[in-house]
C-alpha atoms as a PDB file:
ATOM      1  CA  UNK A   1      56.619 101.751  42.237  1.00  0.00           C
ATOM      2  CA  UNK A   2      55.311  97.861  41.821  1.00  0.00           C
ATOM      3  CA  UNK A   3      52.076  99.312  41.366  1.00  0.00           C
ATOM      4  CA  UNK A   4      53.145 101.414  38.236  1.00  0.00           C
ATOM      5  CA  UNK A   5      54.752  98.834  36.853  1.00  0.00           C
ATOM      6  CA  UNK A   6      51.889  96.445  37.311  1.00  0.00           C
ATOM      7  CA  UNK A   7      49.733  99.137  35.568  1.00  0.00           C
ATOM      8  CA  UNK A   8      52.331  99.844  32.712  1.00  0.00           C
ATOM      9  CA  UNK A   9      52.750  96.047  31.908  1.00  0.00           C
ATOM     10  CA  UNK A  10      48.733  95.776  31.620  1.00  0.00           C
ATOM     11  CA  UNK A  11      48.208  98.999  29.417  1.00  0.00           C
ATOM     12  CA  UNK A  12      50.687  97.410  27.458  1.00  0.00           C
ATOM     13  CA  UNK A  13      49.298  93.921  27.326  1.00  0.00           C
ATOM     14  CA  UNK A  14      45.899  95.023  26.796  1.00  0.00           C
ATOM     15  CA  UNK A  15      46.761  97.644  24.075  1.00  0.00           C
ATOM     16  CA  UNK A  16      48.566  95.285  22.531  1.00  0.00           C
ATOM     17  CA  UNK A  17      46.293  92.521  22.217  1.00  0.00           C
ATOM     18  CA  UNK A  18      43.037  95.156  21.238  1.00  0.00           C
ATOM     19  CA  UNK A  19      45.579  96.670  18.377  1.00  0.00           C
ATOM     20  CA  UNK A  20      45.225  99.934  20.172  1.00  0.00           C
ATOM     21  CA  UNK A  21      48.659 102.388  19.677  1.00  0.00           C
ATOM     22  CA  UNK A  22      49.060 103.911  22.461  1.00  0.00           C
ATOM     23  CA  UNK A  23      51.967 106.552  22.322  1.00  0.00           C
ATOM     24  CA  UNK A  24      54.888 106.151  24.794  1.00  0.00           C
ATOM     25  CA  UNK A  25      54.557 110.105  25.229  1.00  0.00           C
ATOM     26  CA  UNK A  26      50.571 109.292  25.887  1.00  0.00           C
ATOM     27  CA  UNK A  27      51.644 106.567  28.473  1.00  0.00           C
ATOM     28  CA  UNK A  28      51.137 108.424  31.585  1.00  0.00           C
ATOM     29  CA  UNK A  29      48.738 110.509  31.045  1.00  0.00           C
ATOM     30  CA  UNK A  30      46.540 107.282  30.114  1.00  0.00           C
ATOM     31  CA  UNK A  31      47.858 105.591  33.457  1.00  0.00           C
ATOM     32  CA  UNK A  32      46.015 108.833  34.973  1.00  0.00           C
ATOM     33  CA  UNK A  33      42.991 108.588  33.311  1.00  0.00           C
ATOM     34  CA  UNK A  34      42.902 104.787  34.153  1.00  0.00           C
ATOM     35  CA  UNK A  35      44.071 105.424  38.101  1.00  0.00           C
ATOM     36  CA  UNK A  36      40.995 108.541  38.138  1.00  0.00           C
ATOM     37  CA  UNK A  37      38.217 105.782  36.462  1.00  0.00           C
ATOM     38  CA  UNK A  38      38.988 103.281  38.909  1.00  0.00           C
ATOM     39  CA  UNK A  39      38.863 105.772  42.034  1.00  0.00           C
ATOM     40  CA  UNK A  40      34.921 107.142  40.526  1.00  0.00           C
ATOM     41  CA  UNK A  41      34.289 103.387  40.373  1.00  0.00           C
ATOM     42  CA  UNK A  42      35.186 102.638  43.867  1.00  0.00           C
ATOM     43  CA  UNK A  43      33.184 105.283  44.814  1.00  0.00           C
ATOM     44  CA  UNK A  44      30.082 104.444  42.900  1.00  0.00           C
ATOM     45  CA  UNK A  45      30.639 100.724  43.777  1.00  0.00           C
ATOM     46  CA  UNK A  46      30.007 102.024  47.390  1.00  0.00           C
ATOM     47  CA  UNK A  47      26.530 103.309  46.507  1.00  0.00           C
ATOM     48  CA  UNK A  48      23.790 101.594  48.445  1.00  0.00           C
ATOM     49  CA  UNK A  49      21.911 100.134  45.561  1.00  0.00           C
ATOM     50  CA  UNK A  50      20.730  96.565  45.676  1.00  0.00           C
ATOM     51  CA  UNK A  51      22.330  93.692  43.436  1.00  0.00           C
ATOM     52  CA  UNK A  52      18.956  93.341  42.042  1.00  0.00           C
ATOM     53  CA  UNK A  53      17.735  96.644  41.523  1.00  0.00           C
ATOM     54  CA  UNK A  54      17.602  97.321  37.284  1.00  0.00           C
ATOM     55  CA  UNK A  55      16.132 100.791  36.540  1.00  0.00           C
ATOM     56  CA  UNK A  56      17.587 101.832  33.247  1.00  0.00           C
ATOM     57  CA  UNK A  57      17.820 105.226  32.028  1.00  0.00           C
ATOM     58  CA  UNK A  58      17.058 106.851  28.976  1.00  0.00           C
ATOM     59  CA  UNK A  59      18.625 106.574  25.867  1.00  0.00           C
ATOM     60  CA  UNK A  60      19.651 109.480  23.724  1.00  0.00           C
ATOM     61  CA  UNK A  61      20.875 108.939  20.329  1.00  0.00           C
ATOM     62  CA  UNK A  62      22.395 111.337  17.774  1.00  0.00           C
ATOM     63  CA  UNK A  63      19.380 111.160  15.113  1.00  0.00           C
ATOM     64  CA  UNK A  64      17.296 112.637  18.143  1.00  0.00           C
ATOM     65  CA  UNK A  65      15.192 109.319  18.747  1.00  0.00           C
ATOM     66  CA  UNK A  66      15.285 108.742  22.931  1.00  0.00           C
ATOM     67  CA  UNK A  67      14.804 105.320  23.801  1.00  0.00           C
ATOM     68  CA  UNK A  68      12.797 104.878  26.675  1.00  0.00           C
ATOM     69  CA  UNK A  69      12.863 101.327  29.126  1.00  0.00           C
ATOM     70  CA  UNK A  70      11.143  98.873  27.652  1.00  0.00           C
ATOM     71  CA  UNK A  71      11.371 100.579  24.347  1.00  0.00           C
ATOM     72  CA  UNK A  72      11.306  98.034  21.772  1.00  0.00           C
ATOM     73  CA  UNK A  73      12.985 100.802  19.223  1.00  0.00           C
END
């Protein structure tokens, strides 16, 4: 239940402070979406990439245009 709380008080404190209304009928189902991001981001976290290794993907933008590493578009 601390936990909840905890999360509550910081949805509110960050909403707040970005001007972002968030609903109190939205409330939990944003706490959900929050609690399921941070569980894919443990997971990827775990990954065994190196600190240093950059390879960036590919860009795709609406007008069509894919911007490519070291694209300078």
């Amino acid at each position: 239940m601390k936990t909840e709380e905890t999360q509550l008080q910081h949805l509110l404190a960050l909403s707040t402070e970005m001007g972002l209304e968030i609903k109190e009928e939205w409330t939990a189902g944003v706490l959900t979406h929050l609690q399921n991001a941070k569980r894919m981001a443990d997971i990827l976290y775990q990954a065994p990439i190196a600190n240093n290794d950059l390879a960036l993907a590919n860009v795709f933008r609406p007008d069509g245009l894919v911007v490519s590493e070291g694209s300078k578009k």
